[in-house]
Protein backbone atom coordinates (compact mmCIF):
# COMPACT_ATOMS: atom_id res chain seq x y z
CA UNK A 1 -18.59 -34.64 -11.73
CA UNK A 2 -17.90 -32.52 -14.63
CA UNK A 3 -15.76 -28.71 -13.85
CA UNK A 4 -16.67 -25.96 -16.48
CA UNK A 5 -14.32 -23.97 -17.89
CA UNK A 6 -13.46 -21.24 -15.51
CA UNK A 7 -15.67 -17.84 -15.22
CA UNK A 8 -14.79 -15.13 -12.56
CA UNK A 9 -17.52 -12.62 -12.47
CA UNK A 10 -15.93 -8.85 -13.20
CA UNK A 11 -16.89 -7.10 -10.26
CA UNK A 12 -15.35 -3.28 -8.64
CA UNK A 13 -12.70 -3.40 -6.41
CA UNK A 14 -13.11 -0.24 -4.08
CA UNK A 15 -11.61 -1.97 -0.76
CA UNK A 16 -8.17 -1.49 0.38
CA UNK A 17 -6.85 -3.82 -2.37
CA UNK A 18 -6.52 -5.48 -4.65
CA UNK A 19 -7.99 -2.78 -6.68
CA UNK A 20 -9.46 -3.01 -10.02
CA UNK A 21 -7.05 -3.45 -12.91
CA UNK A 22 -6.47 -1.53 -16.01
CA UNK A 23 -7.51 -3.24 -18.88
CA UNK A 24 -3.85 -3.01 -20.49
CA UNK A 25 -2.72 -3.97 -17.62
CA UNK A 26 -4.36 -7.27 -17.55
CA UNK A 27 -3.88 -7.80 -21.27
CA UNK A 28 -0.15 -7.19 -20.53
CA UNK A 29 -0.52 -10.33 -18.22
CA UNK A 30 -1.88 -12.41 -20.53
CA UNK A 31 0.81 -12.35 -23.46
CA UNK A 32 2.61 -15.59 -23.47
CA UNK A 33 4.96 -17.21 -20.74
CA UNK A 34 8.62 -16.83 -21.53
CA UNK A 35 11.70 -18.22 -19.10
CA UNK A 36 13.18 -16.42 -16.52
CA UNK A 37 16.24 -15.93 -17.87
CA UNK A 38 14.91 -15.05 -21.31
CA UNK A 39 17.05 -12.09 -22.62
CA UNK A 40 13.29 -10.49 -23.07
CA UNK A 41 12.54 -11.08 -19.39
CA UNK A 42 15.90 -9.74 -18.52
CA UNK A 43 15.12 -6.22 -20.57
CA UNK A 44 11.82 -5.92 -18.93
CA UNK A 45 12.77 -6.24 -15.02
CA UNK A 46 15.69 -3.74 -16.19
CA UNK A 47 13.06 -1.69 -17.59
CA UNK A 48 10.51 -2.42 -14.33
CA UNK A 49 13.00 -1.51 -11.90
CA UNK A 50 14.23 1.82 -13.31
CA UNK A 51 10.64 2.60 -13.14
CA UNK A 52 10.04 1.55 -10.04
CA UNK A 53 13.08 4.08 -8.62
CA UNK A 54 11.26 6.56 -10.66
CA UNK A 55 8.03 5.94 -8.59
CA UNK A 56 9.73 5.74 -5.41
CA UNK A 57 11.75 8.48 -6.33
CA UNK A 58 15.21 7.19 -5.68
CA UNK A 59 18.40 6.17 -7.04
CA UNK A 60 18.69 2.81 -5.17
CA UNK A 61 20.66 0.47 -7.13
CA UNK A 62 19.21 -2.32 -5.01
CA UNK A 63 15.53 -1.77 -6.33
CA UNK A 64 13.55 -5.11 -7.36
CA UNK A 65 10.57 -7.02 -6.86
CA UNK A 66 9.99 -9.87 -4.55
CA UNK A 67 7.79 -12.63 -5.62
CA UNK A 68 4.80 -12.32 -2.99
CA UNK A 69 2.44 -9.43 -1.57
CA UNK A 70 2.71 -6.20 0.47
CA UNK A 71 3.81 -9.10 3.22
CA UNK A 72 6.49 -10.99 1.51
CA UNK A 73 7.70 -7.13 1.00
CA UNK A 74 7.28 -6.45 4.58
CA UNK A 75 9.62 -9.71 5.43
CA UNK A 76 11.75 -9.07 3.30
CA UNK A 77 12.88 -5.66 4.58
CA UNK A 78 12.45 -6.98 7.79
CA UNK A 79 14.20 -9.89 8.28
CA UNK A 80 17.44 -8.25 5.47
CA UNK A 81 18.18 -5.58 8.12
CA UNK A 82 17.10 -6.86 11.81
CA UNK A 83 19.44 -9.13 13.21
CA UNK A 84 18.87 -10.54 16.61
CA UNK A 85 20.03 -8.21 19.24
CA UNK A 86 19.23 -5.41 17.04
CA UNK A 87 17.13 -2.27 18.97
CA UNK A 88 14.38 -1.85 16.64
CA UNK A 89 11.68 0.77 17.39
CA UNK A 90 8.42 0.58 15.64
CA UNK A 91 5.54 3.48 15.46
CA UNK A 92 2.69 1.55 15.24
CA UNK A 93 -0.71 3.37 14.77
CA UNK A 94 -2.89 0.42 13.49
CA UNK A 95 -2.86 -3.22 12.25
CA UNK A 96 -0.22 -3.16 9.79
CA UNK A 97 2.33 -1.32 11.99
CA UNK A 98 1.76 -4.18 14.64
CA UNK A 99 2.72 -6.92 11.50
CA UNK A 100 6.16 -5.02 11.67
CA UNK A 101 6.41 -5.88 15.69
CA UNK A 102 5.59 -9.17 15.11
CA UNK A 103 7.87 -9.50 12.18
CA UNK A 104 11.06 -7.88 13.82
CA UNK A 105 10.15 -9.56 16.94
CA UNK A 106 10.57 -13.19 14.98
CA UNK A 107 13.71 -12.07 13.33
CA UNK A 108 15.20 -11.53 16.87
CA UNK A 109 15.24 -7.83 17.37
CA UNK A 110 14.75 -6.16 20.83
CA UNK A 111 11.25 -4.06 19.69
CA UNK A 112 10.24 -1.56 21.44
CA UNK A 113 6.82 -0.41 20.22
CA UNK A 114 5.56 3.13 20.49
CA UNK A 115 1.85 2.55 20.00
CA UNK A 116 -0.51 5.72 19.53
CA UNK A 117 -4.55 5.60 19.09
CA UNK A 118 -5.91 3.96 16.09
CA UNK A 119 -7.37 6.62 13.60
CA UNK A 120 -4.68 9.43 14.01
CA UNK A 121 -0.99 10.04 13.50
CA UNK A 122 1.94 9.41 15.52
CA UNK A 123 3.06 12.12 17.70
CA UNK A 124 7.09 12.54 16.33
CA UNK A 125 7.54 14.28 19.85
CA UNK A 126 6.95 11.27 21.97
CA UNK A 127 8.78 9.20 18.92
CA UNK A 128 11.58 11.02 19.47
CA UNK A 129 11.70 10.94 22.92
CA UNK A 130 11.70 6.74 22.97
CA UNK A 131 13.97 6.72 19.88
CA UNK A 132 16.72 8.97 22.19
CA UNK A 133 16.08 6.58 24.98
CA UNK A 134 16.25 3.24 23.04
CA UNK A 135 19.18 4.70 20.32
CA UNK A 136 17.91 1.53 18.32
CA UNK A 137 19.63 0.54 14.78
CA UNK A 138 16.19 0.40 12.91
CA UNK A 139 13.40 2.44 13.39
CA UNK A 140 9.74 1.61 11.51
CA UNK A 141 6.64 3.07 10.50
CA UNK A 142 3.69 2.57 7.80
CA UNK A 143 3.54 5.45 5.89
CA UNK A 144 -0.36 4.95 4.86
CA UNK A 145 -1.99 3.14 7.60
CA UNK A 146 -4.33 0.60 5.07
CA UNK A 147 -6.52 -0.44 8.47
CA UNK A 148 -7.21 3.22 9.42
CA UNK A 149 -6.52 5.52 6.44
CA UNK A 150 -4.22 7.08 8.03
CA UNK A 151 -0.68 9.44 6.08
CA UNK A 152 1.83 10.10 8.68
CA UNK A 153 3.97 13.25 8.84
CA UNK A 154 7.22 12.17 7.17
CA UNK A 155 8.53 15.58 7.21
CA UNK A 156 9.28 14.84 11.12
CA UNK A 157 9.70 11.28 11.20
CA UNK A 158 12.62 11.00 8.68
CA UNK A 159 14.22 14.03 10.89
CA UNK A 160 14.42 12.14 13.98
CA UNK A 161 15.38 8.84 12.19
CA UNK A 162 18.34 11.73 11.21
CA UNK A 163 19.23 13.03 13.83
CA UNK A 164 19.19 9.70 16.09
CA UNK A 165 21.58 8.12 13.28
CA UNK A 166 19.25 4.74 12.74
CA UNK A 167 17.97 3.01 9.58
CA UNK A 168 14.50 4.32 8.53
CA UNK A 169 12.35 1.32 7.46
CA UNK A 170 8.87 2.21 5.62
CA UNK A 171 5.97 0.63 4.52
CA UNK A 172 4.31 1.93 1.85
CA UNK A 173 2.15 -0.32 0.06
CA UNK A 174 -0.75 1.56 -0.12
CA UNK A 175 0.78 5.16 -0.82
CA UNK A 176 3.12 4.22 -3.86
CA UNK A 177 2.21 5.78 -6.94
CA UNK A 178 -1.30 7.04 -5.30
CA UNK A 179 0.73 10.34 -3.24
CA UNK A 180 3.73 10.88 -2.84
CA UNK A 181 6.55 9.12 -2.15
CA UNK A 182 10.15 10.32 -1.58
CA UNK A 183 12.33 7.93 -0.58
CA UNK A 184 16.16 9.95 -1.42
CA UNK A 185 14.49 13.07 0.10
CA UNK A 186 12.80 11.92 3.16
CA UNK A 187 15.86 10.20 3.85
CA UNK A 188 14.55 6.28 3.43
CA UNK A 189 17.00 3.37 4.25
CA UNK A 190 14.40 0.24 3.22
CA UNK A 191 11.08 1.05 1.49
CA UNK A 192 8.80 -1.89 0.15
CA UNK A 193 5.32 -1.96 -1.37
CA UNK A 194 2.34 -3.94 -2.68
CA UNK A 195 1.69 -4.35 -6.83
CA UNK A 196 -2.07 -4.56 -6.14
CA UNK A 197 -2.73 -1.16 -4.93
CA UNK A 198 -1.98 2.49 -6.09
CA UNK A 199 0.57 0.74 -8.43
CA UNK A 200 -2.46 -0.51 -10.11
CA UNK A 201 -1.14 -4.01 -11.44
CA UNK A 202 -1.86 -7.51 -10.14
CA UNK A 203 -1.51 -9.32 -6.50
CA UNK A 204 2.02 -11.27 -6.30
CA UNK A 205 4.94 -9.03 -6.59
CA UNK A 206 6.38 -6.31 -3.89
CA UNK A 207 8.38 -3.71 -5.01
CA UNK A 208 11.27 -2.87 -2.71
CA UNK A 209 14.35 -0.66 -2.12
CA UNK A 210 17.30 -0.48 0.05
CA UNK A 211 20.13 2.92 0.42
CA UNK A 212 23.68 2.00 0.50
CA UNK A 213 23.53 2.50 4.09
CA UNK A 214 20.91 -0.62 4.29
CA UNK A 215 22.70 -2.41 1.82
CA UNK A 216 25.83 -1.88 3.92
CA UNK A 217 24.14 -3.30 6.96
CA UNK A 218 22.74 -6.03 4.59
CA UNK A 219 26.33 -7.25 3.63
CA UNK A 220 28.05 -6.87 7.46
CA UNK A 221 25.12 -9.11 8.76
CA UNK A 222 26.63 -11.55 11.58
CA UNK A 223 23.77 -13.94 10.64
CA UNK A 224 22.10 -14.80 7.19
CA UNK A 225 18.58 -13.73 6.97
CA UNK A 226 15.74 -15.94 8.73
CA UNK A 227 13.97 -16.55 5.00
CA UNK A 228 16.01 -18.10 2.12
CA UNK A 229 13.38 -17.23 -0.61
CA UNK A 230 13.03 -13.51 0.79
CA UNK A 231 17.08 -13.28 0.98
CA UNK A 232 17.59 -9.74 -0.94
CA UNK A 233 21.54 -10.72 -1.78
CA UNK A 234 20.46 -13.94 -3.31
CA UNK A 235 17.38 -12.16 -5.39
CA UNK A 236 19.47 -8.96 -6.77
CA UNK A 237 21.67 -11.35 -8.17
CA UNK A 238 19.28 -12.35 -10.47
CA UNK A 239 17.57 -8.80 -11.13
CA UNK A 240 20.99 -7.55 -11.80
CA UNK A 241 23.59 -9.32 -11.71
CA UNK A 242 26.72 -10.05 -14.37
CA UNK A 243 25.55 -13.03 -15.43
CA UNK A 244 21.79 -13.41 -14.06
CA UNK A 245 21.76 -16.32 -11.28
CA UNK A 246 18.81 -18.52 -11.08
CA UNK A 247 17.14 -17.91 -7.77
CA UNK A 248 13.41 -18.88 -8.23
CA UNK A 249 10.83 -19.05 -10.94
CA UNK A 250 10.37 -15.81 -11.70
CA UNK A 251 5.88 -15.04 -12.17
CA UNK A 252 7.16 -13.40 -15.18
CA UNK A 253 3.33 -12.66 -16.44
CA UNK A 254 3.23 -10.63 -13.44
CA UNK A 255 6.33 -8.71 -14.11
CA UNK A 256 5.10 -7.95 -17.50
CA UNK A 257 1.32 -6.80 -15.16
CA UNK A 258 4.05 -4.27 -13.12
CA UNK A 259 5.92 -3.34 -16.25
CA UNK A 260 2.58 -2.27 -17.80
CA UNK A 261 1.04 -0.63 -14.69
CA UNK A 262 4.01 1.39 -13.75
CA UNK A 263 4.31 2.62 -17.63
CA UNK A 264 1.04 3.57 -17.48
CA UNK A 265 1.48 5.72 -14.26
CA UNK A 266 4.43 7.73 -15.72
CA UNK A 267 2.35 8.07 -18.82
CA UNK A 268 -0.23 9.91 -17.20
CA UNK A 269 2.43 11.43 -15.19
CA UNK A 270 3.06 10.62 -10.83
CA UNK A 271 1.66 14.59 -10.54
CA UNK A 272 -1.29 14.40 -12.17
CA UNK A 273 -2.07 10.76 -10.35
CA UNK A 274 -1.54 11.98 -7.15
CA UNK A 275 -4.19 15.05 -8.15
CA UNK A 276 -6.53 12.25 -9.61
CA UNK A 277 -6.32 10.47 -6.03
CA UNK A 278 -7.04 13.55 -4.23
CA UNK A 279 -10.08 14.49 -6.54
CA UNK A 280 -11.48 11.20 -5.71
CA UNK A 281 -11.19 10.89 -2.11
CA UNK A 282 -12.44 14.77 -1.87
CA UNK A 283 -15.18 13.81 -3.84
CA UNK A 284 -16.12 10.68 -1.89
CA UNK A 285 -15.96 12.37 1.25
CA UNK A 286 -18.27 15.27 0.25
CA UNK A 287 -20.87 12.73 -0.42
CA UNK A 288 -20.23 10.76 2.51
CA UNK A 289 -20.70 13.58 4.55
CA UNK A 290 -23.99 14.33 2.81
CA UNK A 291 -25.47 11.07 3.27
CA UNK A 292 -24.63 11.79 7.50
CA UNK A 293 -21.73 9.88 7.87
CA UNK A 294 -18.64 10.76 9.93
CA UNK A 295 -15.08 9.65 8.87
CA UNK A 296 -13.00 7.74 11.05
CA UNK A 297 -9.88 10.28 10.90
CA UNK A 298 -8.98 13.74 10.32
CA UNK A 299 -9.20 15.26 6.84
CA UNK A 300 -5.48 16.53 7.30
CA UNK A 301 -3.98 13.10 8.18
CA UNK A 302 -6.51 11.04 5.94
CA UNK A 303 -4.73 9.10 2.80
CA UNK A 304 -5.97 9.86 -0.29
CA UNK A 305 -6.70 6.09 -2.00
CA UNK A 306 -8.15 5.18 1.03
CA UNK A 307 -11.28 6.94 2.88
CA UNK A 308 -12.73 5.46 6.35
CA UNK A 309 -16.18 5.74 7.13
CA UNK A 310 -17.83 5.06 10.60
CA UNK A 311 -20.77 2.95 9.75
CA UNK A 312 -24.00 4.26 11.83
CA UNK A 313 -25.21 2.88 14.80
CA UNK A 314 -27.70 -0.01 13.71
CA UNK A 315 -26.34 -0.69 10.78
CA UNK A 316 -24.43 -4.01 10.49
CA UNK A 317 -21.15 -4.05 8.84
CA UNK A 318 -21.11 -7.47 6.96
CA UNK A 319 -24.61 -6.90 5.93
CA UNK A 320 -24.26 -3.99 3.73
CA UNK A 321 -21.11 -5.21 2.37
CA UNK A 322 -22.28 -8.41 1.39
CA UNK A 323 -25.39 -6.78 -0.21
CA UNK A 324 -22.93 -4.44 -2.22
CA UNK A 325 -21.24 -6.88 -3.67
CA UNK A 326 -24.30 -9.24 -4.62
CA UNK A 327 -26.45 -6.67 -6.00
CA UNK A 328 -24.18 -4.11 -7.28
CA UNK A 329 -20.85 -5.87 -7.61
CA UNK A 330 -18.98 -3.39 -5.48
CA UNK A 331 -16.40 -4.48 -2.99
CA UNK A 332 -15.76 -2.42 0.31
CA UNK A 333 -13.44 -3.28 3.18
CA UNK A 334 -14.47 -3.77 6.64
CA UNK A 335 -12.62 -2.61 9.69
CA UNK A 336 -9.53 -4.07 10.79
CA UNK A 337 -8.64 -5.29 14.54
CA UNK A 338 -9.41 -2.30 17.02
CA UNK A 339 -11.77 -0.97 13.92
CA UNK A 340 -13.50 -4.16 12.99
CA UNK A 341 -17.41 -3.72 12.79
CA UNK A 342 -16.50 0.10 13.47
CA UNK A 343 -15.21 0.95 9.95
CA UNK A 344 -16.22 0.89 5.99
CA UNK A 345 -12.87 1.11 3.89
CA UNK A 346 -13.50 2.29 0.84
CA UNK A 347 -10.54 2.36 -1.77
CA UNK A 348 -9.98 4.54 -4.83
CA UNK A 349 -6.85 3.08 -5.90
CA UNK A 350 -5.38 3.40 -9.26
CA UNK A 351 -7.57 2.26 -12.13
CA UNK A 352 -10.27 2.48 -8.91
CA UNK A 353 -9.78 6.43 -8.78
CA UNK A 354 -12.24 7.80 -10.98
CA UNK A 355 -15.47 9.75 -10.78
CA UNK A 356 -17.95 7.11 -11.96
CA UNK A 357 -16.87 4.66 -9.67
CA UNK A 358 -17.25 7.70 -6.85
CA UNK A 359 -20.96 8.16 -7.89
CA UNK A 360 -21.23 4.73 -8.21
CA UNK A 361 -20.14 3.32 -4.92
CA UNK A 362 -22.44 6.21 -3.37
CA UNK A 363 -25.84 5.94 -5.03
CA UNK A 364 -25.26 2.13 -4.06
CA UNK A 365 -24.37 3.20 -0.78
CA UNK A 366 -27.09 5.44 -0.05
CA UNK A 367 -30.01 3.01 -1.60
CA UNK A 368 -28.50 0.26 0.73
CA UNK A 369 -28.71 2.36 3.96
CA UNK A 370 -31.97 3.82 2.86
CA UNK A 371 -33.57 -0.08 2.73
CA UNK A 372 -31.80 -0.61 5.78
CA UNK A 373 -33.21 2.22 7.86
CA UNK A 374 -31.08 4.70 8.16
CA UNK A 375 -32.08 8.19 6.48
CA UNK A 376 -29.96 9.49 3.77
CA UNK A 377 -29.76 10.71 0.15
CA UNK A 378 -28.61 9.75 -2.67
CA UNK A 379 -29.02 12.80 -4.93
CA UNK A 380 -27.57 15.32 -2.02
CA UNK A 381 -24.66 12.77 -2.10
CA UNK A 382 -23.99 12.80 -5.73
CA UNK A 383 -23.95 16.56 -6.11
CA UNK A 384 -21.98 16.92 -3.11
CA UNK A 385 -19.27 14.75 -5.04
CA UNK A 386 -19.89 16.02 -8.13
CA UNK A 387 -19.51 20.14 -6.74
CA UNK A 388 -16.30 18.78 -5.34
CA UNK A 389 -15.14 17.17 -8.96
CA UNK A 390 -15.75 20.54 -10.28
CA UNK A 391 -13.77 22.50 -7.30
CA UNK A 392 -10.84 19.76 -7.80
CA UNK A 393 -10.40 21.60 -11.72
């Protein structure tokens, strides 16, 4: 049998990542493969990780990347500051908040999860009432719910994390660099992320940060942390320390991917991205709600790189998914445990956050549902989105 060379068809990335990649971005990636320990490598994680405090808006000293995804992020803040006995509450409004119970579960903590109904926010007054009950040392909570769209009220949460004296943990892989993020301010102990989203570079690296106060809890640990490879004192020794220890095999191509996509997000400026994010989400939803379609959660709490849809009765999920991606090469999410067959996920994240792919993704949309029964159009859609482009100026 004879393999041809390899050809991956470009298609658009409007799920709840990866996302689509800036074209810089991926020709950052390509430029050749150097060592880990090259004294160029070494100047560009410097450069990467002052820009990633930038973006998270903090001055950790302890701010790096992990080799991995949103996940190996997620275990790696995990598994650094949960040690077994630890009281570890976790505010868990969808799929992704129920990875941390699992997570801080395995590393031995005694979770207590506060679970509230998929599709809104959690309510800080019963949070606070278990969190003065439990008095745990950790306390966790996804800050942009990927399976439900969902931006919690950080405002309250990082008060009662405050007030009740316990480390705040906080995902935020699909909120960096798409709205904002304030880790000093809100008051973050351990904040970790995903390259492949809002970020805008490419799947493999998660961006994390730890306070002194984590760090501090990091170094008094009675027990090593459960993962070797994930082990944050072992990895900051080579991001920065005097000289660079070998840890692992750095992806360096997909440093220079993160270099490039964070440079480009300060370029443009973490204001003006944010205002790009909301434009497009505002837009999208107009024409959603033009075409008929009812979102799955509240304008107020909704984030803006990711907009859920409830897809109409009759209509099957993996059908019209499938036939936006073979006829238009458009990629939507489905619906995630309690939302599965409930939910479209539709991502403007990044590169993805612009208004042709807006129009785009609804004219294909709209002529897909049309063929499929369900009454809607296409044109009401498009001005809808495009009235709201112009009311976003």
């Amino acid at each position: 049998m004879t393999y041809q060379p390899l050809k991956a068809t470009n298609k658009l990335l409007l799920g709840p990542g990866p996302a689509s990649v800036h074209p810089e971005i991926l020709r950052a990636a390509s430029l050749g493969v150097l060592g880990y320990l090259d004294p160029e490598v070494i100047k560009i994680m410097d450069d990467t990780a002052e820009l990633l405090r930038m973006t998270f808006r903090t001055k950790n000293d302890l701010t790096l990347v992990v080799p991995g995804t949103g996940m190996a992020g997620m275990e790696a803040a995990v598994f650094s500051i949960v040690e077994p006995g630890d009281r570890v509450v976790v505010a868990t409004a969808g799929f992704f908040g129920e990875r941390i119970v699992t997570m801080a579960e395995r590393a031995g903590g005694e979770v207590t999860a506060v679970r509230f109904p998929w599709g809104g926010p959690v309510d800080p007054v019963e949070l606070e009432r278990v969190v003065r009950e439990i008095r745990p040392a950790v306390m966790a909570v996804v800050h942009a719910e990927t399976s439900t769209g969902v931006l919690q009220p950080m405002a309250e949460i990082s008060r009662i994390a405050r007030d009740n004296d316990c480390l705040l943990l906080l995902d935020c892989v699909t909120s960096l660099a798409g709205c904002p993020v304030e880790v000093d301010a809100w008051g973050v102990d351990v904040a970790y992320s995903g390259a492949q989203k809002c970020v805008g570079a490419l799947p493999g690296l998660a961006p994390v940060t730890f306070s002194s106060r984590a760090r501090a809890k990091l170094a008094g640990r009675r027990t090593p942390p459960q993962s070797w490879y994930l082990d944050l004192t072992l990895i900051e020794k080579y991001w920065s320390g005097t000289p660079r220890a070998y840890h692992h095999t750095a992806p360096v191509n997909l440093v220079y991917a993160i270099y490039e996509a964070l440079r480009l997000a300060h370029e443009e400026g973490l204001e003006a991205r944010f205002a790009r994010h909301r434009a497009a989400a505002l837009a999208l939803r107009a024409g959603v709600r033009a075409m008929g379609l009812g979102l799955y959660s509240a304008d107020e709490v909704m984030l803006p790189p990711l907009t859920s849809i409830v897809i109409p009765e009759g209509i099957d999920d993996a059908k019209v998914r499938g036939m936006l991606l073979d006829e238009y090469g458009i990629e939507i999410g489905g619906g995630l445990g309690d939302a599965k067959g409930k939910i479209w996920r539709i991502g403007l994240m990044g590169y993805g956050a612009q208004q042709r792919h807006v129009l785009l993704v609804l004219a294909a949309l709209a002529d897909l549902l049309g063929r499929l029964g369900y009454r809607c159009e296409a044109g009401a859609a498009l001005a809808a989105a495009g009235a709201a482009y112009q009311g976003a100026k």
